[in-house]
C-alpha atoms as a PDB file:
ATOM      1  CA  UNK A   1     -17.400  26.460 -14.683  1.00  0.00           C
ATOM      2  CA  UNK A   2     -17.394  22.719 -14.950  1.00  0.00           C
ATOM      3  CA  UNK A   3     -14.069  22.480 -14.475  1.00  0.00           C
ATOM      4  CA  UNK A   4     -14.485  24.069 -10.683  1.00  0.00           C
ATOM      5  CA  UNK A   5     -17.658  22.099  -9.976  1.00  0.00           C
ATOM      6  CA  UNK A   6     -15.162  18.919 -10.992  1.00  0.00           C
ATOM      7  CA  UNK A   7     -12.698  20.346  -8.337  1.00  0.00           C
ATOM      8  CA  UNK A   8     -15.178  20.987  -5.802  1.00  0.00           C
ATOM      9  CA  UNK A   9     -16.135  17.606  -6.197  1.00  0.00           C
ATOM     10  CA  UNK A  10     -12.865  15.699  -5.659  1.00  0.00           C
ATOM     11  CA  UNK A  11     -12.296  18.533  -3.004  1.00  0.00           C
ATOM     12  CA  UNK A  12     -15.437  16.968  -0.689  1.00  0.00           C
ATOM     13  CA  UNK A  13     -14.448  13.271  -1.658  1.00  0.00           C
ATOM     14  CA  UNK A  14     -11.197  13.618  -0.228  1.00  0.00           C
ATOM     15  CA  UNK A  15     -12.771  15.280   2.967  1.00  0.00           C
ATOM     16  CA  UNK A  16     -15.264  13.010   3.359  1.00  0.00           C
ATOM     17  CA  UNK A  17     -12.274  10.164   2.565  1.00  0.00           C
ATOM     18  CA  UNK A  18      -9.907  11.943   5.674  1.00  0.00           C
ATOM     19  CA  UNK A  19     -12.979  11.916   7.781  1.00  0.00           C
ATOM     20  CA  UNK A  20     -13.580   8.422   7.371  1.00  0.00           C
ATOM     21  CA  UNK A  21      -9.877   8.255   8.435  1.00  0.00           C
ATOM     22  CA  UNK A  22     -10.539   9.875  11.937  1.00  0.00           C
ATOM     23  CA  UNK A  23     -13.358   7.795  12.469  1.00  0.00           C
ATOM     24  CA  UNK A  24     -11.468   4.503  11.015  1.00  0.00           C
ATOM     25  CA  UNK A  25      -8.719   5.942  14.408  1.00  0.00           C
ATOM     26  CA  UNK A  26     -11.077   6.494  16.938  1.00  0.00           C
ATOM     27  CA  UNK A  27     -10.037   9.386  16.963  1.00  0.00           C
ATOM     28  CA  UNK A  28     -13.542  11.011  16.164  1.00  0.00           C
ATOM     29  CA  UNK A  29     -14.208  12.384  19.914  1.00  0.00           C
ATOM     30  CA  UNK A  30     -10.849  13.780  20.371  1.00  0.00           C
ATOM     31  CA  UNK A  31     -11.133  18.147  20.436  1.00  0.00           C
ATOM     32  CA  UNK A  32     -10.038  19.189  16.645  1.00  0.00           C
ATOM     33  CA  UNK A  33      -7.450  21.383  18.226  1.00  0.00           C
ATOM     34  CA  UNK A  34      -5.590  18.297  19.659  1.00  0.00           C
ATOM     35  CA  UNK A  35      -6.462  16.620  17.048  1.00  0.00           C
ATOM     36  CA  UNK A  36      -4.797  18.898  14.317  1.00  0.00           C
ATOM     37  CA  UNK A  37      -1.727  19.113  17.035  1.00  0.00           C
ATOM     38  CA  UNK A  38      -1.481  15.376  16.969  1.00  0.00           C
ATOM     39  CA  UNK A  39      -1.361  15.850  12.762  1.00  0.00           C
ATOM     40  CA  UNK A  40       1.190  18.442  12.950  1.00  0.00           C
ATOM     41  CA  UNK A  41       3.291  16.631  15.406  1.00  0.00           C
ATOM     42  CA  UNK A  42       3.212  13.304  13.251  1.00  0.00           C
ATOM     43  CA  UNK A  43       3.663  15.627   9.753  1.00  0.00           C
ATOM     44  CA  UNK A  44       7.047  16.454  11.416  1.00  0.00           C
ATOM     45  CA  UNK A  45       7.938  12.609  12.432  1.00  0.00           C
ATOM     46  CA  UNK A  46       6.949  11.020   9.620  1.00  0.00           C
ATOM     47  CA  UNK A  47      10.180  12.898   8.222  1.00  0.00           C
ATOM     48  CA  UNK A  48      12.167   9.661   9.509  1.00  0.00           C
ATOM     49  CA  UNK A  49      11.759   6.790   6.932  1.00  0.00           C
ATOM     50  CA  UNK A  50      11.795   4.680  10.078  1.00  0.00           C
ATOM     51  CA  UNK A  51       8.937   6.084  11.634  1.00  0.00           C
ATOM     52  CA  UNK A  52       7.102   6.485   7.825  1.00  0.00           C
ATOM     53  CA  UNK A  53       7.625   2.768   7.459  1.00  0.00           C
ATOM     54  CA  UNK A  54       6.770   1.742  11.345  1.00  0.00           C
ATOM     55  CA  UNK A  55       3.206   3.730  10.529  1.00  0.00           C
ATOM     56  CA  UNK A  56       2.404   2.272   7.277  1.00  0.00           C
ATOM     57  CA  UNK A  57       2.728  -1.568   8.515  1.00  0.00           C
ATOM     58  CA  UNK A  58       0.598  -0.240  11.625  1.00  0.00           C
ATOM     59  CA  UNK A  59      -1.661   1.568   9.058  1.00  0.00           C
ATOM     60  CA  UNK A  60      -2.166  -1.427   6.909  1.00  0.00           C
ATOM     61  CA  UNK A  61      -2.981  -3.962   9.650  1.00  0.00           C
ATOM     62  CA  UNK A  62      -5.347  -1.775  10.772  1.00  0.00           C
ATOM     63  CA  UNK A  63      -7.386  -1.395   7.065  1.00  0.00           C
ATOM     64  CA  UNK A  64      -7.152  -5.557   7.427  1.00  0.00           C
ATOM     65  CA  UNK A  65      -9.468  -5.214  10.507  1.00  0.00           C
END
């Protein structure tokens, strides 16, 4: 039983840690069924190491803000 109270813990921290991600975006008032399309689409793209690496650089300038 502890075990699965441990789990459900980490579970909701890495919600709560995605969320923070949307709202980190902007992208907090954008409908969640474009929003999980944008996800998708980008799940597919980030396939390309060129793209991966284009988004992290982006992604890391914008956790220096």
């Amino acid at each position: 039983m502890l075990k699965r109270n441990e789990e459900r813990k980490q579970d909701a921290h890495q919600k709560i840690k995605l969320g923070g991600l949307i709202v980190k975006a902007g992208l907090a008032d954008i409908p969640s069924n474009v929003l999980l399309g944008l996800l998708v689409e980008s799940r597919e793209r980030i396939r390309d190491p060129a793209v991966e690496e284009r988004l992290a650089r982006l992604g890391d300038k914008e956790f220096t803000k």
